[in-house]
Protein backbone atom coordinates (compact mmCIF):
# COMPACT_ATOMS: atom_id res chain seq x y z
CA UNK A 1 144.99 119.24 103.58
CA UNK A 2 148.03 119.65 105.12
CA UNK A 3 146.90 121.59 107.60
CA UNK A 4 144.88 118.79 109.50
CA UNK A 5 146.62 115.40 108.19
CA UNK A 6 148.20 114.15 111.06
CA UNK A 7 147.69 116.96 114.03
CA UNK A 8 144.90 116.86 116.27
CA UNK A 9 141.59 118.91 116.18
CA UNK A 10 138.88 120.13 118.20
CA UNK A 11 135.29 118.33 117.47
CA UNK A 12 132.55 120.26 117.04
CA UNK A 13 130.56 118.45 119.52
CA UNK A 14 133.10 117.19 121.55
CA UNK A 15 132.55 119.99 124.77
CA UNK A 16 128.60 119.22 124.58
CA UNK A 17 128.82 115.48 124.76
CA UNK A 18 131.49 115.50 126.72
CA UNK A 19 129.45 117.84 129.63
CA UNK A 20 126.11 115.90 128.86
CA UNK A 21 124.62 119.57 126.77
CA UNK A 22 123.95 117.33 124.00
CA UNK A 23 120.40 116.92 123.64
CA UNK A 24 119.50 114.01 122.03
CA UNK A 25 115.43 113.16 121.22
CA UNK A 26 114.74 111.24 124.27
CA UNK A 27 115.92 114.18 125.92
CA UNK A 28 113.42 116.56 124.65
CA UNK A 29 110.56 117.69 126.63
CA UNK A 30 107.61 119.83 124.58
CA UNK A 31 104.25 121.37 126.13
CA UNK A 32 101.58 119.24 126.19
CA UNK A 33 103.34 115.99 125.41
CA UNK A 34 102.14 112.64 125.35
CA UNK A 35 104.10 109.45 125.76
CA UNK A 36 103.39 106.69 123.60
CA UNK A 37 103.77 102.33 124.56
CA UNK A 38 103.74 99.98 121.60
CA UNK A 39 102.00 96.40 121.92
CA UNK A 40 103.80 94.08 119.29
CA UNK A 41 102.51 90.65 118.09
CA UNK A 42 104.79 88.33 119.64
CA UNK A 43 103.89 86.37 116.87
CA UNK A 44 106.37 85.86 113.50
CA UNK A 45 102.78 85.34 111.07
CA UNK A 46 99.27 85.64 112.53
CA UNK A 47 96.09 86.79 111.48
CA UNK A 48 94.16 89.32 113.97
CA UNK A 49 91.15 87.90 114.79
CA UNK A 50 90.01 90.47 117.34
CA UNK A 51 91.21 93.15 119.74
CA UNK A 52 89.77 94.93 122.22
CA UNK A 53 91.22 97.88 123.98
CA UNK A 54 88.31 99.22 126.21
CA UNK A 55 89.71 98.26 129.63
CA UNK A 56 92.99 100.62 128.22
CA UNK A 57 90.84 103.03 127.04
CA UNK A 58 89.54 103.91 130.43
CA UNK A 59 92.51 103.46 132.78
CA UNK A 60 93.78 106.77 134.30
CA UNK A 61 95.81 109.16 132.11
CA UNK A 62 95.09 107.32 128.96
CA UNK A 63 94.44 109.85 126.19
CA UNK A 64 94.05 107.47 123.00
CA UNK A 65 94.33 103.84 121.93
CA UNK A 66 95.29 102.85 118.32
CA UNK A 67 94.90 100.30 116.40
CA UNK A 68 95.49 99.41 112.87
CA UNK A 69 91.81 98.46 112.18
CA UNK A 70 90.42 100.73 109.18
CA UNK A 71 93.98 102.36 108.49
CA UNK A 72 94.92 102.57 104.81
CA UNK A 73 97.66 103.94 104.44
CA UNK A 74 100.77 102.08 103.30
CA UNK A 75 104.46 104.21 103.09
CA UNK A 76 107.10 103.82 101.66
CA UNK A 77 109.98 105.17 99.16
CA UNK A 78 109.59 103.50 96.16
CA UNK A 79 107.82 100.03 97.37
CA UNK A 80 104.38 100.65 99.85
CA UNK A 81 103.75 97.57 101.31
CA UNK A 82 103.90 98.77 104.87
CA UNK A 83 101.05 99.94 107.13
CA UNK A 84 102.07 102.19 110.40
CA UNK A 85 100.51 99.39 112.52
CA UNK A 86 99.48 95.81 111.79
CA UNK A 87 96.03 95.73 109.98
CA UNK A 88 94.48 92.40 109.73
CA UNK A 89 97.75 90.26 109.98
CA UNK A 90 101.27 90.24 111.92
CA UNK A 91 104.20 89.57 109.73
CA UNK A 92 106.55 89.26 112.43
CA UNK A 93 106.96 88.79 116.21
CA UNK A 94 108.09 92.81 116.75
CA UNK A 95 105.08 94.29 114.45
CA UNK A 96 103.31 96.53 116.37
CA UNK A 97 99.66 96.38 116.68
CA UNK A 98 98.13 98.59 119.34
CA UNK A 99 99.90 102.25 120.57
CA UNK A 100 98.67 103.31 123.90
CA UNK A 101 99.25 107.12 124.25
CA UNK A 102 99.18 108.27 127.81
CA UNK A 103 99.83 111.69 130.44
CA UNK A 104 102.73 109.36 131.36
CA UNK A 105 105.45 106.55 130.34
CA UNK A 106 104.48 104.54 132.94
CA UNK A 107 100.52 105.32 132.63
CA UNK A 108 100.86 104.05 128.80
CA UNK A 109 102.79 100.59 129.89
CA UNK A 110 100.05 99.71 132.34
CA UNK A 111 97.89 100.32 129.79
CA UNK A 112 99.23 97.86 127.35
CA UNK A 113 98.92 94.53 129.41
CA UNK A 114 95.07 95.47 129.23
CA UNK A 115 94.73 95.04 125.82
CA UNK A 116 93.56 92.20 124.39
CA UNK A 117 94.14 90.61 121.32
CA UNK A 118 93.30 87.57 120.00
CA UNK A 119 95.45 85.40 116.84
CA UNK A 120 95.00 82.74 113.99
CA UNK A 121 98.79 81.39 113.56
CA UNK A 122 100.08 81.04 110.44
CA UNK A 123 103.12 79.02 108.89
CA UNK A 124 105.92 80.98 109.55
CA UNK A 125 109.40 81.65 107.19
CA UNK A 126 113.31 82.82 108.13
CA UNK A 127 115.16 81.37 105.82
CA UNK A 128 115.34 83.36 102.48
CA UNK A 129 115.72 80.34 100.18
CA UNK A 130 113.05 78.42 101.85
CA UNK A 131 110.75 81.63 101.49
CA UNK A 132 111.57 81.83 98.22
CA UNK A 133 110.28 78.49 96.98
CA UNK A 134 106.76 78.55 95.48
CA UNK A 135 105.36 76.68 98.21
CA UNK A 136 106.75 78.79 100.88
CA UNK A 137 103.60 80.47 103.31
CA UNK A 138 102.51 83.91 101.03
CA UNK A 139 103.60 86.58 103.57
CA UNK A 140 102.04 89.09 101.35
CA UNK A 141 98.98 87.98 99.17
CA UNK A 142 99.34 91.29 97.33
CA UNK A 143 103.20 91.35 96.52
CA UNK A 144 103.07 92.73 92.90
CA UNK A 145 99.75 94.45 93.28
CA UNK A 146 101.47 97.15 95.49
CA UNK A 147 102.45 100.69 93.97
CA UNK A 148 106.36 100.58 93.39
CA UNK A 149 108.43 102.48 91.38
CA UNK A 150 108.52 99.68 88.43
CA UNK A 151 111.66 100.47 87.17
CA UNK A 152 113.76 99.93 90.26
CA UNK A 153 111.71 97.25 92.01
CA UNK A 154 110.92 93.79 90.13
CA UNK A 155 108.43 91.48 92.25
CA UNK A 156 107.65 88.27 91.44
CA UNK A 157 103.38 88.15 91.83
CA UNK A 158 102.59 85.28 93.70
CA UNK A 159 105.58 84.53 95.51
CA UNK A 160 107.46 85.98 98.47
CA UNK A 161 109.83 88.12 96.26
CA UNK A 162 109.05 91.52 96.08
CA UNK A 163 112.27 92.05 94.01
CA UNK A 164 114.77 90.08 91.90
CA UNK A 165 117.95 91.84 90.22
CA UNK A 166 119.50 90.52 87.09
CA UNK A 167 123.18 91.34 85.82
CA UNK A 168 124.18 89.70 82.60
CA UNK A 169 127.10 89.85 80.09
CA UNK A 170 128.58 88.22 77.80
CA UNK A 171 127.57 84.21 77.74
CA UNK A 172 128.62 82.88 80.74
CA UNK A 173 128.18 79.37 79.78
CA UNK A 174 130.81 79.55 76.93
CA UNK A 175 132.73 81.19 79.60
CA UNK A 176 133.19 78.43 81.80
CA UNK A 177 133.70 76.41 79.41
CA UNK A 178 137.09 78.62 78.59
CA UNK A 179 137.89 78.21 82.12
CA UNK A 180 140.80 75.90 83.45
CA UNK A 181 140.30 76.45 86.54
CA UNK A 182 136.88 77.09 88.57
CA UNK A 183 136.22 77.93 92.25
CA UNK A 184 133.11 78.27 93.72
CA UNK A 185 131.43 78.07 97.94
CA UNK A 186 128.25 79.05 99.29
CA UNK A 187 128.42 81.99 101.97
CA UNK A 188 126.25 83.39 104.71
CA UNK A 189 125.79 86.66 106.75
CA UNK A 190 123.41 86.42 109.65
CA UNK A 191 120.95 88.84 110.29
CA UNK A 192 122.41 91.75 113.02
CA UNK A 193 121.43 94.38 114.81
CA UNK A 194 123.10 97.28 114.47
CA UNK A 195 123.00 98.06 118.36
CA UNK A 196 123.69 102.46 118.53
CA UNK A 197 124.15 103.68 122.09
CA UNK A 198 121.36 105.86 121.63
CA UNK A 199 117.77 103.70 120.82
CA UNK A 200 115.56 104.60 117.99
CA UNK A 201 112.75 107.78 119.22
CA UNK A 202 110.82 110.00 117.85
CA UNK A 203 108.37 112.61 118.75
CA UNK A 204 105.59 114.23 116.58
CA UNK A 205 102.99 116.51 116.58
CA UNK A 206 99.69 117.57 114.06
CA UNK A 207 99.26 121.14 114.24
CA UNK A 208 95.39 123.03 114.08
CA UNK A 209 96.46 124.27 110.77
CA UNK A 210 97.21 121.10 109.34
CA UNK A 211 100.72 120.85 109.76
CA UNK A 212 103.19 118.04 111.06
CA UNK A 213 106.34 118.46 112.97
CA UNK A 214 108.55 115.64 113.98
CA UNK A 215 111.90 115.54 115.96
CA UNK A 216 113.81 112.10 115.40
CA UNK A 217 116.79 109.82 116.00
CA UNK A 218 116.89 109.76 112.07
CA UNK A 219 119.72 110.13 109.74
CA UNK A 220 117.63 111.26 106.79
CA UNK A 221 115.22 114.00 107.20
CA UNK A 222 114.05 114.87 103.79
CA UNK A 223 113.20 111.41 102.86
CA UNK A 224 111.40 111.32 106.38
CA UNK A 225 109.79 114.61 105.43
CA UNK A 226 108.83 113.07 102.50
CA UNK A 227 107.13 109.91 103.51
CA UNK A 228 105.20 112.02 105.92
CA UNK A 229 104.31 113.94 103.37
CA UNK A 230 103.15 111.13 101.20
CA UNK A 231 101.10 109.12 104.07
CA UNK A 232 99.20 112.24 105.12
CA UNK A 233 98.72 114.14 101.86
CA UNK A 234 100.27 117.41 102.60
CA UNK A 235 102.92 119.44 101.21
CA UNK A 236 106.20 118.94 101.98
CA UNK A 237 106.52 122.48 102.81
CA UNK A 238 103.84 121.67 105.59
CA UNK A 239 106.24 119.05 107.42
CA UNK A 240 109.19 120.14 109.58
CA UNK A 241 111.58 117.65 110.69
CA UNK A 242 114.31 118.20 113.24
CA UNK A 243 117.31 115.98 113.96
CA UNK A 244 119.13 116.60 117.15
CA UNK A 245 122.48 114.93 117.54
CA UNK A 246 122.52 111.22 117.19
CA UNK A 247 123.93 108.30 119.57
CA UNK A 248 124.68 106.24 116.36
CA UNK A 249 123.53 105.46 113.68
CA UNK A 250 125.54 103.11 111.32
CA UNK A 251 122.73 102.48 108.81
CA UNK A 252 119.79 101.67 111.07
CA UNK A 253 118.65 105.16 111.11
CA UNK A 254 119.19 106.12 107.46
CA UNK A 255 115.77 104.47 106.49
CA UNK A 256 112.14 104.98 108.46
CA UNK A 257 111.28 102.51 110.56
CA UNK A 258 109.28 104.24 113.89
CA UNK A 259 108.17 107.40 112.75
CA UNK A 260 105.40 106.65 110.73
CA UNK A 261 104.18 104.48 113.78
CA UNK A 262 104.49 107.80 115.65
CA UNK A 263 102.72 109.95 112.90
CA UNK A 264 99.97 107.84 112.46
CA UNK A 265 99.37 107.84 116.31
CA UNK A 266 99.79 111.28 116.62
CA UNK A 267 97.25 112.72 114.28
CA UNK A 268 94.35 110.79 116.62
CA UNK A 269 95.38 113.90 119.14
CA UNK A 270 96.09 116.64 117.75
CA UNK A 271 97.91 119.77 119.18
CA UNK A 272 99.79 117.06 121.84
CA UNK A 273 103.55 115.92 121.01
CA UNK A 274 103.21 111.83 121.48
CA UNK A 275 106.91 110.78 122.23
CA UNK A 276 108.19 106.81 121.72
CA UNK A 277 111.80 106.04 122.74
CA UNK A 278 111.87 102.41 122.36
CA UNK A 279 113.80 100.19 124.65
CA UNK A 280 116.72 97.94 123.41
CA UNK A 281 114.84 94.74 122.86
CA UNK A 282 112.20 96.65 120.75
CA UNK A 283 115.34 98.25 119.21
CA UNK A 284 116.51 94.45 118.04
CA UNK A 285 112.66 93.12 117.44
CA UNK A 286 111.14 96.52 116.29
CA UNK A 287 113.52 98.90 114.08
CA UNK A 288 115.67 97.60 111.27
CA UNK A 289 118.13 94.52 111.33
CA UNK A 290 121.05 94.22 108.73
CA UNK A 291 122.41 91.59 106.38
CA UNK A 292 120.62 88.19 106.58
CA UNK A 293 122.27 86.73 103.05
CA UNK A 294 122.88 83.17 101.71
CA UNK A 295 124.64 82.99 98.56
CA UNK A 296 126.16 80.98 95.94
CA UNK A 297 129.17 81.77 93.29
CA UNK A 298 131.50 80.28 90.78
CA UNK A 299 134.32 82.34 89.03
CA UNK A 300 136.22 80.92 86.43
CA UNK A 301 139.67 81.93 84.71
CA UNK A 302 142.36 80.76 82.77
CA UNK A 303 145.57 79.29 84.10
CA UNK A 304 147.09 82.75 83.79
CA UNK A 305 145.07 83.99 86.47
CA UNK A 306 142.80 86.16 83.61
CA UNK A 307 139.28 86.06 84.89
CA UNK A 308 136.83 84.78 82.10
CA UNK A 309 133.47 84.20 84.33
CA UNK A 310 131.19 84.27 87.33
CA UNK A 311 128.28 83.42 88.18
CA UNK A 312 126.40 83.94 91.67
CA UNK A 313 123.16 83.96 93.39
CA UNK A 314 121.79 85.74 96.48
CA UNK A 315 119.12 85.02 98.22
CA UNK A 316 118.46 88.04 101.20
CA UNK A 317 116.08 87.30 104.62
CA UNK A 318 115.00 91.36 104.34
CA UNK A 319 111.79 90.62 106.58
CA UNK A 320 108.07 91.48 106.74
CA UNK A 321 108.61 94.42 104.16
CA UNK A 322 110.84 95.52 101.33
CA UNK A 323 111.11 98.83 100.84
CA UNK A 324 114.14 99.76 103.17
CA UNK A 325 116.03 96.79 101.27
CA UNK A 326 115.78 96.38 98.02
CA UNK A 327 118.33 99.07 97.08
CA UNK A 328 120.22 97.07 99.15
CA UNK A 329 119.92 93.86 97.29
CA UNK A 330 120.61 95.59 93.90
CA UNK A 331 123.75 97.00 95.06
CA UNK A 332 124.90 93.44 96.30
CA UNK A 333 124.12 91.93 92.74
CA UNK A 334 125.19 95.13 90.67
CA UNK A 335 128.67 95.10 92.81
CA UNK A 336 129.88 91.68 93.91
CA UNK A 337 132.25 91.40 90.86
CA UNK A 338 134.18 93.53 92.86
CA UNK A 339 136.83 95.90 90.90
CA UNK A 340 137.68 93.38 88.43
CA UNK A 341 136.86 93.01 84.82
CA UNK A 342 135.28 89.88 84.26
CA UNK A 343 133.91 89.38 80.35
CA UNK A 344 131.01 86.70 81.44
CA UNK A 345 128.65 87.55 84.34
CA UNK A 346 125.17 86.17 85.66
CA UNK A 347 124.07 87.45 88.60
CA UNK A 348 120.41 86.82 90.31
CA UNK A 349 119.27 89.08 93.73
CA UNK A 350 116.70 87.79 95.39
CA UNK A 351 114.75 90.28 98.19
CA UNK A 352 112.67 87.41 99.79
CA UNK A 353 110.11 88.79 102.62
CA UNK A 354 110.54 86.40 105.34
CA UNK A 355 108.81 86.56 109.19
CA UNK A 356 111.33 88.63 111.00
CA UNK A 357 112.01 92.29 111.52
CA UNK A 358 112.63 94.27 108.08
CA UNK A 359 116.72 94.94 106.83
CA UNK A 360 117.63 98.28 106.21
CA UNK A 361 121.18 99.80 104.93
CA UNK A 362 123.93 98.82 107.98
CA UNK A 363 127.64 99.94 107.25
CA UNK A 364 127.96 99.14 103.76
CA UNK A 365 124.91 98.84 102.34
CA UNK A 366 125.05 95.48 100.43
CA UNK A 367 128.46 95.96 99.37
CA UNK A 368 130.39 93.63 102.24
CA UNK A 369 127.73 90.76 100.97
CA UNK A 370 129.32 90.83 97.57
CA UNK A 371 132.09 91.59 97.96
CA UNK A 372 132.99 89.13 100.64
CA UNK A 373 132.21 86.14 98.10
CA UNK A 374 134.46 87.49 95.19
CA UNK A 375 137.37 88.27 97.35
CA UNK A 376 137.01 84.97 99.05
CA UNK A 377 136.94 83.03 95.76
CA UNK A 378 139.69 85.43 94.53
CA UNK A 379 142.21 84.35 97.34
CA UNK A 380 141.41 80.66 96.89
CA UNK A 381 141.91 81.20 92.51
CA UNK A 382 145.22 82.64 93.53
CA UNK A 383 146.01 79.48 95.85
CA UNK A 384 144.86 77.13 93.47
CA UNK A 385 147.00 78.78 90.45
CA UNK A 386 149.92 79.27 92.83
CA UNK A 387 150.00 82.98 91.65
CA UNK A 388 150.58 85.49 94.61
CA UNK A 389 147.22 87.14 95.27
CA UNK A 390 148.17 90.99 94.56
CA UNK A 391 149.62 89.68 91.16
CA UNK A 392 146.09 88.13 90.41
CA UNK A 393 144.25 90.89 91.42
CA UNK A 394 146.23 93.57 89.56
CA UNK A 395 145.81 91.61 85.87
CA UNK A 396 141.77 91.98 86.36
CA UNK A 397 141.45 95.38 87.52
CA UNK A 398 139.14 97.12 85.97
């Protein structure tokens, strides 16, 4: 340790980025590759009524056009609610629902403003505690029916939460009832995007012998590998997944969001690479977003400053689909009592689907939701108790 604590250092990467050598995906060029346009909804909820893509098909250069009609497949980690493109419905205004792969960027662009789709709007949602009442619009009509990993994901059938986490302990009631003193405030973190330098790409190719390989802005590859792996029904050992270096990250490349677009594309042309680097609005409307919490808590303690209970809700905006958040919202719940020891707890998580771009982990990963609401309530306890804050926060450390 003390060889490095306070001198300088030489960065690994620093001569390649610094010279432009770094090679980053969008950088990448591959024999016979493709480049891939998206078409997204424009729409936050919408049933697809009809879309035809012949004009695209036949414009110069165009290799493929896909849709999401007839696609079954649904990924995912340990909740599969999401299809690669938008079969039947739109959930929200960035869901993609046609690819266009073409000899050239350009080619594939013009491509896209011949497609045409037509819509059925539906009632759309944003707000997590509106979406969460029973007679919110149903964004999915199958939440509970799809395959999760039960003990880690609790949806409530019939509603729009696909997951609600309880912590409980002790009898919170009788707690505040032992209080003398109670605070309590409702708090808010807007949705965000977490805006790296470098924009979300990915490339990927099927191989004649049955085997995918994918190069990606991704900060995960085996769980990438292993949703490939999953959607197409191959080995792991038959996916290869390369990460080059990364213009940022911060979260919003630690979960999949593009590249099972890109796979699914891809395996309608085999033997071509089909590259997507998306621009910075479909970075915003497209990838993942962060945050998006409203939330509710009381803590109670004694006029000593000795915590005795909380209580707290949280209601999360995590979008169209779940499965990139719902760790997230158990980690908020399981953590926002922060490092104290408090004898009484009640805690409800709600992961609400709503009509806007999914949340995935962003620079803290549910932990500067929670945490945010205890501290604030702790600083206003140690106002109202006149008890320096440090002193207050030392007698409930766990």
């Amino acid at each position: 340790m003390y060889n490095y604590v306070g001198k300088e250092f030489d960065r690994v990467d620093a001569v390649d980025k610094v010279t432009g050598m770094a090679v980053f995906t969008a950088d990448i060029v591959l024999p016979r590759m493709l480049h891939m346009k998206v078409l997204r909804s424009g729409r936050p909820h919408a049933l697809i009524t009809s879309i035809d893509t012949s004009t695209a098909e036949s414009m110069d250069g165009v290799k493929k056009v896909v849709t999401g009609s007839g696609c079954n497949i649904l990924f995912g980690t340990c909740l599969w609610d999401q299809p690669p493109l938008a079969n039947g419905k739109v959930r929200h205004a960035g869901e993609p629902v046609a690819a266009v792969i073409a000899e050239t960027p350009w080619q594939a662009a013009e491509a896209l403003k011949k497609i045409k789709v037509t819509y059925e709007d539906l009632p759309y949602v944003l707000d997590p505690i509106e979406a969460a009442k029973q007679d919110a619009p149903l964004i999915h009509e199958k939440n509970g029916e799809y395959r999760h990993i039960s003990y880690v994901v609790h949806p409530i059938k019939g509603s729009n939460i696909f997951h609600h986490y309880k912590l409980r302990k002790g009898d919170v009631k009788k707690g505040f009832v032992d209080a003398d003193v109670i605070v309590e405030d409702d708090f808010e973190f807007p949705l965000s995007s977490h805006t790296a330098l470098e924009p979300h790409a990915a490339i990927c190719r099927f191989h004649h012998d049955g085997s995918i390989e994918m190069w990606a802005s991704n900060q995960a590859p085996f769980v990438l590998r292993d949703v490939l792996s999953d959607m197409f029904k191959v080995p792991a050992s038959k996916v290869r997944v390369h990460i080059p270096y990364l213009g940022g990250g911060f979260g919003g490349k630690s979960d999949v969001s593009i590249e099972p677009l890109v796979a699914y594309a891809a395996s309608f042309v085999p033997g071509y690479a089909v590259k997507l680097v998306l621009t910075r609005q479909e970075v915003i409307t497209g990838s993942l977003l962060g945050r998006g919490m409203k939330g509710h808590m009381r803590l109670g303690a004694k006029s000593d400053g000795t915590l005795v209970a909380l209580e707290a809700s949280m209601y999360f905006a995590d979008g169209a689909y779940g499965d990139t958040s719902w760790a997230i919202d158990t980690v908020a719940g399981h953590n926002c009592t922060g490092p104290f020891e408090i004898p009484n707890c009640h805690v409800d998580v709600y992961g609400v689907y709503t009509n806007s771009p999914s949340v995935g982990a962003y620079r803290g990963y549910g932990h500067p939701e929670g945490h945010l609401m205890v501290n604030r309530l702790m600083d206003r306890l140690a106002r109202k108790l006149s008890i320096p804050l440090p002193e207050i926060m030392k007698k409930n450390f766990l």
